[in-house]
N, C-alpha and C. Protein backbone atom coordinates (compact mmCIF):
# COMPACT_ATOMS: atom_id res chain seq x y z
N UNK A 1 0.84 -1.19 0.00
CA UNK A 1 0.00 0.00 0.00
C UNK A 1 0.88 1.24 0.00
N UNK A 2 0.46 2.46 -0.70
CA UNK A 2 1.50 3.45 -1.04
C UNK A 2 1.64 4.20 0.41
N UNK A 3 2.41 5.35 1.07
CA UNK A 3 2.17 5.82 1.87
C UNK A 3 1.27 7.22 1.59
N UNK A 4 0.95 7.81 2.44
CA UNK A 4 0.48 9.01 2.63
C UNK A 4 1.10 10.11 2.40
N UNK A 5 1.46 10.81 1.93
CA UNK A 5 2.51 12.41 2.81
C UNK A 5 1.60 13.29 2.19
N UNK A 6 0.98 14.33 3.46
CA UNK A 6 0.36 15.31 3.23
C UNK A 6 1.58 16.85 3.30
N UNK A 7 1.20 17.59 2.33
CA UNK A 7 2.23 18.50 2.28
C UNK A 7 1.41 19.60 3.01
N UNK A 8 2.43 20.41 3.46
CA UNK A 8 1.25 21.85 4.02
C UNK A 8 1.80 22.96 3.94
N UNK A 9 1.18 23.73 3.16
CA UNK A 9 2.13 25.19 3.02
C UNK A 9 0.64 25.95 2.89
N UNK A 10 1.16 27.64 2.83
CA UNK A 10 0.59 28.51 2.80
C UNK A 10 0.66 29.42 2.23
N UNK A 11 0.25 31.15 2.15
CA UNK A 11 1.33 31.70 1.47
C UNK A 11 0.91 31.49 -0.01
N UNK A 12 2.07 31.50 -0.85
CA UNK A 12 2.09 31.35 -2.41
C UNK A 12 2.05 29.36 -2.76
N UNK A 13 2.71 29.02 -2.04
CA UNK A 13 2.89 27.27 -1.92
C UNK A 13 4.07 27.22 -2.89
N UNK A 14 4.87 27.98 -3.00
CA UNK A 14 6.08 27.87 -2.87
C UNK A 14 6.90 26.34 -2.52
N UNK A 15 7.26 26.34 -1.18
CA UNK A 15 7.96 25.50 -0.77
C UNK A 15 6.91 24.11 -0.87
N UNK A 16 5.61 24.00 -0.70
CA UNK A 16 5.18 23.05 -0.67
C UNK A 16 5.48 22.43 -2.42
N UNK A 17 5.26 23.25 -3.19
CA UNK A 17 5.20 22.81 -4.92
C UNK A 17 6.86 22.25 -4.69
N UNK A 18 7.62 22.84 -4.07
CA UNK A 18 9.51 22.73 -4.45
C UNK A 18 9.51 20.97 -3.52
N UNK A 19 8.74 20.85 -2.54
CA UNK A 19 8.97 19.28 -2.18
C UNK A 19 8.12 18.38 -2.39
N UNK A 20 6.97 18.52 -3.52
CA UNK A 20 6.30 17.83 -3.81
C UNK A 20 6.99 17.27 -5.66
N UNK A 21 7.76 18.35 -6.06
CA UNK A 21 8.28 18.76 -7.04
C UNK A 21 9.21 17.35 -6.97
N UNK A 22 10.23 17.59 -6.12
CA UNK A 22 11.28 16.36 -5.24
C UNK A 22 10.81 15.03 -5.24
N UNK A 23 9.91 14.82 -4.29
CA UNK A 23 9.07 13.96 -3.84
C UNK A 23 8.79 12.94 -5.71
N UNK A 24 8.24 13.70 -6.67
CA UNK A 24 7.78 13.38 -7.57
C UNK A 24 8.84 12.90 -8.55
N UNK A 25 9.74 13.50 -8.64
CA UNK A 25 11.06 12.96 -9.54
C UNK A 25 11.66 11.71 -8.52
N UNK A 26 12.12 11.66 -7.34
CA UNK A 26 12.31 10.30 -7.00
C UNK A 26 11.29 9.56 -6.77
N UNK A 27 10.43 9.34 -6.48
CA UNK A 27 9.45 8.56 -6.30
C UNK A 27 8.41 8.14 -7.03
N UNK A 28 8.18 9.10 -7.43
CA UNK A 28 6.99 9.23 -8.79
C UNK A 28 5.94 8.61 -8.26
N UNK A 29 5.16 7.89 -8.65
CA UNK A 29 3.35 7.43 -7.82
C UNK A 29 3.79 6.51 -7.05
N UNK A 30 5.02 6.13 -6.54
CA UNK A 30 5.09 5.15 -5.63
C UNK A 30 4.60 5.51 -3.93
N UNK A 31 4.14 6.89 -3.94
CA UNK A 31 3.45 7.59 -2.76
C UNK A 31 2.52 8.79 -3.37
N UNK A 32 1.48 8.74 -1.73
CA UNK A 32 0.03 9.33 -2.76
C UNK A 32 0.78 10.56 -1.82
N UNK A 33 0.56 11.71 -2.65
CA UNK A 33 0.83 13.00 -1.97
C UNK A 33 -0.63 13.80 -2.46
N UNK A 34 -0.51 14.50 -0.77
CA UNK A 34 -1.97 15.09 -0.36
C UNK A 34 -1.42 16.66 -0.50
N UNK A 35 -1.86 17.26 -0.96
CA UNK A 35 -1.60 18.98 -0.87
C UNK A 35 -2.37 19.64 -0.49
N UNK A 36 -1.84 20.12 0.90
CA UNK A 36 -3.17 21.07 2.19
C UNK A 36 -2.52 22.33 1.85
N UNK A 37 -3.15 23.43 1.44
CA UNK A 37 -2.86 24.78 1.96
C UNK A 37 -3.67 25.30 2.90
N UNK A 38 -2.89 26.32 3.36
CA UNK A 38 -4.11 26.69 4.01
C UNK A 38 -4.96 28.32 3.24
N UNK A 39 -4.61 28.76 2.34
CA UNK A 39 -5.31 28.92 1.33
C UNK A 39 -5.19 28.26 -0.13
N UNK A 40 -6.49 28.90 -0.83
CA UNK A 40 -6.51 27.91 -2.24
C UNK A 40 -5.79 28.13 -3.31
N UNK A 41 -4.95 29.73 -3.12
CA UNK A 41 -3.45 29.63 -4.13
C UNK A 41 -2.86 28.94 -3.91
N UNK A 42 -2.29 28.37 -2.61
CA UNK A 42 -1.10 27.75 -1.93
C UNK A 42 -1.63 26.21 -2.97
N UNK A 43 -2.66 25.71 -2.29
CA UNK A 43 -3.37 24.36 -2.73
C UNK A 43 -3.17 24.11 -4.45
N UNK A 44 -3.65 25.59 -4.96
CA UNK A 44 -3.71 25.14 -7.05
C UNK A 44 -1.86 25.05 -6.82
N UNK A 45 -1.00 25.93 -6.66
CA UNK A 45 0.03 25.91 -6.91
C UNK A 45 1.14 24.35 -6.61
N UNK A 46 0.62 23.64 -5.61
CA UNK A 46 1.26 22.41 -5.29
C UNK A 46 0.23 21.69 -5.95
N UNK A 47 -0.82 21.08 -6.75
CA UNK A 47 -1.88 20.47 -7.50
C UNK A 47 -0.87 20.78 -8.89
N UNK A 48 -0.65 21.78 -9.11
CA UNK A 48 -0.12 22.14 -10.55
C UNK A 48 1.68 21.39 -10.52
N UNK A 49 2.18 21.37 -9.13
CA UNK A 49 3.68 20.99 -9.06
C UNK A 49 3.53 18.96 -9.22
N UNK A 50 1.88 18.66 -9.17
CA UNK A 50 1.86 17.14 -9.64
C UNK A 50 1.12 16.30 -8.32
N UNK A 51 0.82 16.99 -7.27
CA UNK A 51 0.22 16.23 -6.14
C UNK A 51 -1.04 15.51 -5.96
N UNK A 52 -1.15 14.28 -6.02
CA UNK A 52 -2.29 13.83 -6.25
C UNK A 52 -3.61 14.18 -5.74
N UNK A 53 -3.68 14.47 -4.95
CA UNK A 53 -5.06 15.46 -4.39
C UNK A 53 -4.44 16.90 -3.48
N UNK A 54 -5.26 17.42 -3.51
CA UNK A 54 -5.63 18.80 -2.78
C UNK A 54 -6.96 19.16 -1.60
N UNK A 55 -6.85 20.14 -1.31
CA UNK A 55 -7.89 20.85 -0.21
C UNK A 55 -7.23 21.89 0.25
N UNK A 56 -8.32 22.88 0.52
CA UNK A 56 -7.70 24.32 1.73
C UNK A 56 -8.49 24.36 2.71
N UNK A 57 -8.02 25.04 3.45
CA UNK A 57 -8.32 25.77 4.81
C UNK A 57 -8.05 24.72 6.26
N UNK A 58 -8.69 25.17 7.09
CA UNK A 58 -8.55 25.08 8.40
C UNK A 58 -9.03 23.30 8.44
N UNK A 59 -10.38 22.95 8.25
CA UNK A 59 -10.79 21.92 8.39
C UNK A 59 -10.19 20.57 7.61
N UNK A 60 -10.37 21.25 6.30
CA UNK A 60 -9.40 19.97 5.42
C UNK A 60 -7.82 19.46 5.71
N UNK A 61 -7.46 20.15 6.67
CA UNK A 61 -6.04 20.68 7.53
C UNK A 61 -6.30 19.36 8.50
N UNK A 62 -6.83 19.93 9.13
CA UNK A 62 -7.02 18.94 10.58
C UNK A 62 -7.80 17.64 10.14
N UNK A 63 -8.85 17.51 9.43
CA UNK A 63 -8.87 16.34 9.28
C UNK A 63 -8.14 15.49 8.21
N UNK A 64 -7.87 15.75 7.16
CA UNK A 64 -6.58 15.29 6.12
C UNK A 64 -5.76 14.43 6.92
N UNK A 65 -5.02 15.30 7.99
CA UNK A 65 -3.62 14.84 8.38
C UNK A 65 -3.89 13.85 9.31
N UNK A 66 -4.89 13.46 9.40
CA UNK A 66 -5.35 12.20 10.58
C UNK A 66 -5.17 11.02 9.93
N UNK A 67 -5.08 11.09 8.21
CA UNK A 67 -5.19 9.91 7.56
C UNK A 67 -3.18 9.39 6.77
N UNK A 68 -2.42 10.74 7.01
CA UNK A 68 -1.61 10.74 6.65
C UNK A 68 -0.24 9.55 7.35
N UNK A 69 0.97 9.25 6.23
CA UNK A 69 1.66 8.36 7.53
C UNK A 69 3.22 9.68 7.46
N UNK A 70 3.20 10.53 6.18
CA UNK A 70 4.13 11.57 6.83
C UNK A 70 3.63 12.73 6.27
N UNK A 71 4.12 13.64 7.74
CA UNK A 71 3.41 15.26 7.59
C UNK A 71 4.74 16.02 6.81
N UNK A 72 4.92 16.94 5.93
CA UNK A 72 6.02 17.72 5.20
C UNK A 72 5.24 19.13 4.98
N UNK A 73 6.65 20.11 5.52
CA UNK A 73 5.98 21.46 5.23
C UNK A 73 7.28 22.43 5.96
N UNK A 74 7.11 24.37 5.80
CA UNK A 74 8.17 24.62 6.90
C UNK A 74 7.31 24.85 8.41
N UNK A 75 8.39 24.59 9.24
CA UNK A 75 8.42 24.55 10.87
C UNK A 75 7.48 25.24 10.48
N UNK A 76 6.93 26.63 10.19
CA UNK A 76 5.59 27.62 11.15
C UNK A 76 4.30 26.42 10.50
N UNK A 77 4.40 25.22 10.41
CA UNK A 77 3.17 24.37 10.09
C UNK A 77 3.05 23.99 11.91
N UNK A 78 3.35 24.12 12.63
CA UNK A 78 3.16 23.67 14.19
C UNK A 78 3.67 25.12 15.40
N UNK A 79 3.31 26.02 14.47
CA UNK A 79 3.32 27.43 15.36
C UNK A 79 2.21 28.18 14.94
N UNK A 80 1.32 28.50 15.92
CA UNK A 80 0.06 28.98 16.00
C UNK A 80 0.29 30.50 15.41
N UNK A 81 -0.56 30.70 14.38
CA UNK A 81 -0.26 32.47 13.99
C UNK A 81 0.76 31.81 12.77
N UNK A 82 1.26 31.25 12.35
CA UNK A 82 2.78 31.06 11.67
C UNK A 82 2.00 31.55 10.21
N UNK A 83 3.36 31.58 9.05
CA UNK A 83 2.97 31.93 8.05
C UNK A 83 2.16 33.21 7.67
N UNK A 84 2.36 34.17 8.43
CA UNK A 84 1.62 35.57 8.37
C UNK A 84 0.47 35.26 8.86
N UNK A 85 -0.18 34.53 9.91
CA UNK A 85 -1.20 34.31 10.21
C UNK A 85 -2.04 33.04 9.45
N UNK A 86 -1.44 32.99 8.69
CA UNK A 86 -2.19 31.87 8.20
C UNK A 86 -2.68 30.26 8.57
N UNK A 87 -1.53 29.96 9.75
CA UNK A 87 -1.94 28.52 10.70
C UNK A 87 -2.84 29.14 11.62
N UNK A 88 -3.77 28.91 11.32
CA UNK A 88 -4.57 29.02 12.61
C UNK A 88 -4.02 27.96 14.34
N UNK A 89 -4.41 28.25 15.07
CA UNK A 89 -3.85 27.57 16.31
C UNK A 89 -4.43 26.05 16.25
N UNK A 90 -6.02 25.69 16.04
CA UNK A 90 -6.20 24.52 15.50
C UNK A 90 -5.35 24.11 14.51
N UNK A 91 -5.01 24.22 13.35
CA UNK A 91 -4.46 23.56 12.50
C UNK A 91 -2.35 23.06 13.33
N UNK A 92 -2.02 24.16 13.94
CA UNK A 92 -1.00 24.07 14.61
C UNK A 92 -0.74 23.06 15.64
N UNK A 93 -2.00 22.82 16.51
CA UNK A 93 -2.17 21.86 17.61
C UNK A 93 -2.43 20.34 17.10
N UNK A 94 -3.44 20.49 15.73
CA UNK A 94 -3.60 19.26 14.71
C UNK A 94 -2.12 18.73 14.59
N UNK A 95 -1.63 19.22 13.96
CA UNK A 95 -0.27 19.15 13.16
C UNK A 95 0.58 18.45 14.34
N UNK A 96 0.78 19.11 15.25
CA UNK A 96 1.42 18.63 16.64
C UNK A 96 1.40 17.74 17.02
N UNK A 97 0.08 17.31 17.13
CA UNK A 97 -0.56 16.45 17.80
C UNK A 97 -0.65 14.97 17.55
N UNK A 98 -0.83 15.20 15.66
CA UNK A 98 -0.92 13.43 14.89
C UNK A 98 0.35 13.20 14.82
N UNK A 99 0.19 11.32 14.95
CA UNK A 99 1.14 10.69 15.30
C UNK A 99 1.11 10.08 14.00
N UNK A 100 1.35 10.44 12.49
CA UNK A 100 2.03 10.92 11.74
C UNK A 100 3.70 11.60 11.97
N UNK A 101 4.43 11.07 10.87
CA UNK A 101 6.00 11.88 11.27
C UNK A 101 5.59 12.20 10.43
N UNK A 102 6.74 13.83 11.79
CA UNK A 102 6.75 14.97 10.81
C UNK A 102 8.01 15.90 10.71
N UNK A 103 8.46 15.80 8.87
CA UNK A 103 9.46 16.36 8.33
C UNK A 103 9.44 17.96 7.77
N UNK A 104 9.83 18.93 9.23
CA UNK A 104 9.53 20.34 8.80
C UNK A 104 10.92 20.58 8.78
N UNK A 105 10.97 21.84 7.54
CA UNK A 105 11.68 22.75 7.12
C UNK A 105 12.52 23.89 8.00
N UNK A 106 13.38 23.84 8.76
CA UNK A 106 13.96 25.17 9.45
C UNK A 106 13.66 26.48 8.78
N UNK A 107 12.59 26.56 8.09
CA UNK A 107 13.00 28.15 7.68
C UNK A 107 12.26 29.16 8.76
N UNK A 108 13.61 30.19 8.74
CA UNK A 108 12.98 31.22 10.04
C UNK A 108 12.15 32.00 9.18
N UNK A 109 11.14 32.13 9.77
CA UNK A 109 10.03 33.08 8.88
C UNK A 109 9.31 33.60 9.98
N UNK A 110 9.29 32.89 11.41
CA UNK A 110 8.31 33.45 12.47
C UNK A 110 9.24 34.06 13.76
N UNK A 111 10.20 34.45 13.11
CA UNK A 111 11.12 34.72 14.48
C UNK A 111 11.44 34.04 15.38
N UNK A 112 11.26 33.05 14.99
CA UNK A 112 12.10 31.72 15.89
C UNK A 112 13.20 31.10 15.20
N UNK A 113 14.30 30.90 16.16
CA UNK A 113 15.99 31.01 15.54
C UNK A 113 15.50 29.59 16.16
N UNK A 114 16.65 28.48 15.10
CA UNK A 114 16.44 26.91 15.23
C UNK A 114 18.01 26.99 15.50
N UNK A 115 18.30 26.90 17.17
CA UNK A 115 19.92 27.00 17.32
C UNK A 115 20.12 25.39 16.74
N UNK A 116 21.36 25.62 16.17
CA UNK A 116 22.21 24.60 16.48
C UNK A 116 21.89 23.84 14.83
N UNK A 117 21.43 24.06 14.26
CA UNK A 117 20.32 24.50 12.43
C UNK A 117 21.34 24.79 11.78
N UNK A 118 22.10 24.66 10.84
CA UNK A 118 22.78 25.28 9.67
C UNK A 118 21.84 25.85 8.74
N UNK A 119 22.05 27.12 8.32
CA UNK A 119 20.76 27.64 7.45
C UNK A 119 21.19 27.51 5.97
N UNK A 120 20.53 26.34 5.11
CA UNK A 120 20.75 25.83 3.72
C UNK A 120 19.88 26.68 2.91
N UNK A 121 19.94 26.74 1.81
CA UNK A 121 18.87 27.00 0.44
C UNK A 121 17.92 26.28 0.50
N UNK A 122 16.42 27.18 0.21
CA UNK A 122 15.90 25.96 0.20
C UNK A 122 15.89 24.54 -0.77
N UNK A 123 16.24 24.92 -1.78
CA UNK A 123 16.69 23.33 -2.59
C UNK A 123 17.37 22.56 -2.19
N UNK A 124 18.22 22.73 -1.50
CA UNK A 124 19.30 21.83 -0.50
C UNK A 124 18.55 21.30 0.71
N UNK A 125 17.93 21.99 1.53
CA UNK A 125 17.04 21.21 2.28
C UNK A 125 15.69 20.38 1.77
N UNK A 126 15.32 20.74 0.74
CA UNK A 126 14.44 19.62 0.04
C UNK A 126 14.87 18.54 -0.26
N UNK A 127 15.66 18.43 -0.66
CA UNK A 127 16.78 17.44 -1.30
C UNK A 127 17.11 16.57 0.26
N UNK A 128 17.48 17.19 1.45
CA UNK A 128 17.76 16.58 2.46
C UNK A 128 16.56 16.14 2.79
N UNK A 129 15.36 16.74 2.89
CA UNK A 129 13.87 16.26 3.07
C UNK A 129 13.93 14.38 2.39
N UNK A 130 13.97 14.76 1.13
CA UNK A 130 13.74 13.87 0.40
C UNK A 130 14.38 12.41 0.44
N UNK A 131 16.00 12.67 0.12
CA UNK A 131 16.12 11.81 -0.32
C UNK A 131 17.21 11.29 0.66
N UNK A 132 17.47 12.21 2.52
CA UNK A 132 17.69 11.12 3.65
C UNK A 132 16.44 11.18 4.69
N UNK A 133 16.05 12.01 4.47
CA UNK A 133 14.86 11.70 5.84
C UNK A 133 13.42 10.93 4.76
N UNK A 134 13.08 11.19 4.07
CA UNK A 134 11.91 10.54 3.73
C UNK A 134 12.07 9.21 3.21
N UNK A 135 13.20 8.95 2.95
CA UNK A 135 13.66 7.76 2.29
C UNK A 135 13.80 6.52 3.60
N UNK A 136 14.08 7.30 4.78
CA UNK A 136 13.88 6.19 5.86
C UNK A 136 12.38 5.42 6.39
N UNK A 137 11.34 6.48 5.78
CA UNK A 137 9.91 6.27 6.09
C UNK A 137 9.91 5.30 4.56
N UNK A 138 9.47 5.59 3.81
CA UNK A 138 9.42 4.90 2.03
C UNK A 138 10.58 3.86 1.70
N UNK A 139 11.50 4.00 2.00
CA UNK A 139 12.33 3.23 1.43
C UNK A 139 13.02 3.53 -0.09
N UNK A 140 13.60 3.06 -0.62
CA UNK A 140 14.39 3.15 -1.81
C UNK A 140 13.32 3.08 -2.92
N UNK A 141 13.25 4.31 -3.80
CA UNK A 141 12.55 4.34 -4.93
C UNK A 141 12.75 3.27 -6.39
């Protein structure tokens, strides 16, 4: 059975399209990828980067990720307010909470410094997303 990975971005969906983008060149349909924004630019923009389904907002957020077996997105996906406001505190506590792993992004965007973090590009940390941390959940493509 394929795995899950729900992606979650916000915003433009940017970073969510750049690791679903990843995700899709090594793996290709050998995993179903879910694309949550938490608005519906974020959502068309990772749908258009190849993700097999979509949804926005708050609710499709919290319940989505209950079905997922890995969560991917940056860190403000589990900081309440994060993303210019755009995580609501439910979706933050969701996120937290499922016992789903979850592979977030160091990017400082909410004023929280990740000591001890080397700060990469983000293509370089996708790439680390991908193809050592997700590869321990999936296995070899």
């Amino acid at each position: 059975m394929r795995k899950k990975v729900c992606i979650i971005d916000g915003q433009g969906g940017g970073i969510g399209s750049a690791i679903i983008k990843k995700i899709k060149d090594v793996y290709g349909e050998a995993v179903e990828i879910i694309a949550l924004g938490t608005n519906a630019i974020a959502t068309a923009q990772m749908l258009k980067a190849k993700a097999n389904r979509g949804a926005s907002g708050e609710n499709a957020i919290v319940r989505t990720i209950l079905k997922a077996d890995i969560i991917a997105g940056p860190l403000s996906i589990v900081l309440a307010h994060g993303l210019m406001g755009e995580v609501t505190p439910a979706m933050a506590a969701a996120v937290a909470a499922c016992p789903a792993t979850k592979l977030l992004l160091p990017l400082n965007q909410e004023d929280v410094a990740m000591v001890g973090v080397s700060s990469m590009p983000l293509p370089h940390l996708v790439d680390e997303l991908v193809e050592l941390h997700l590869r321990q959940y999936i296995g070899e493509p």
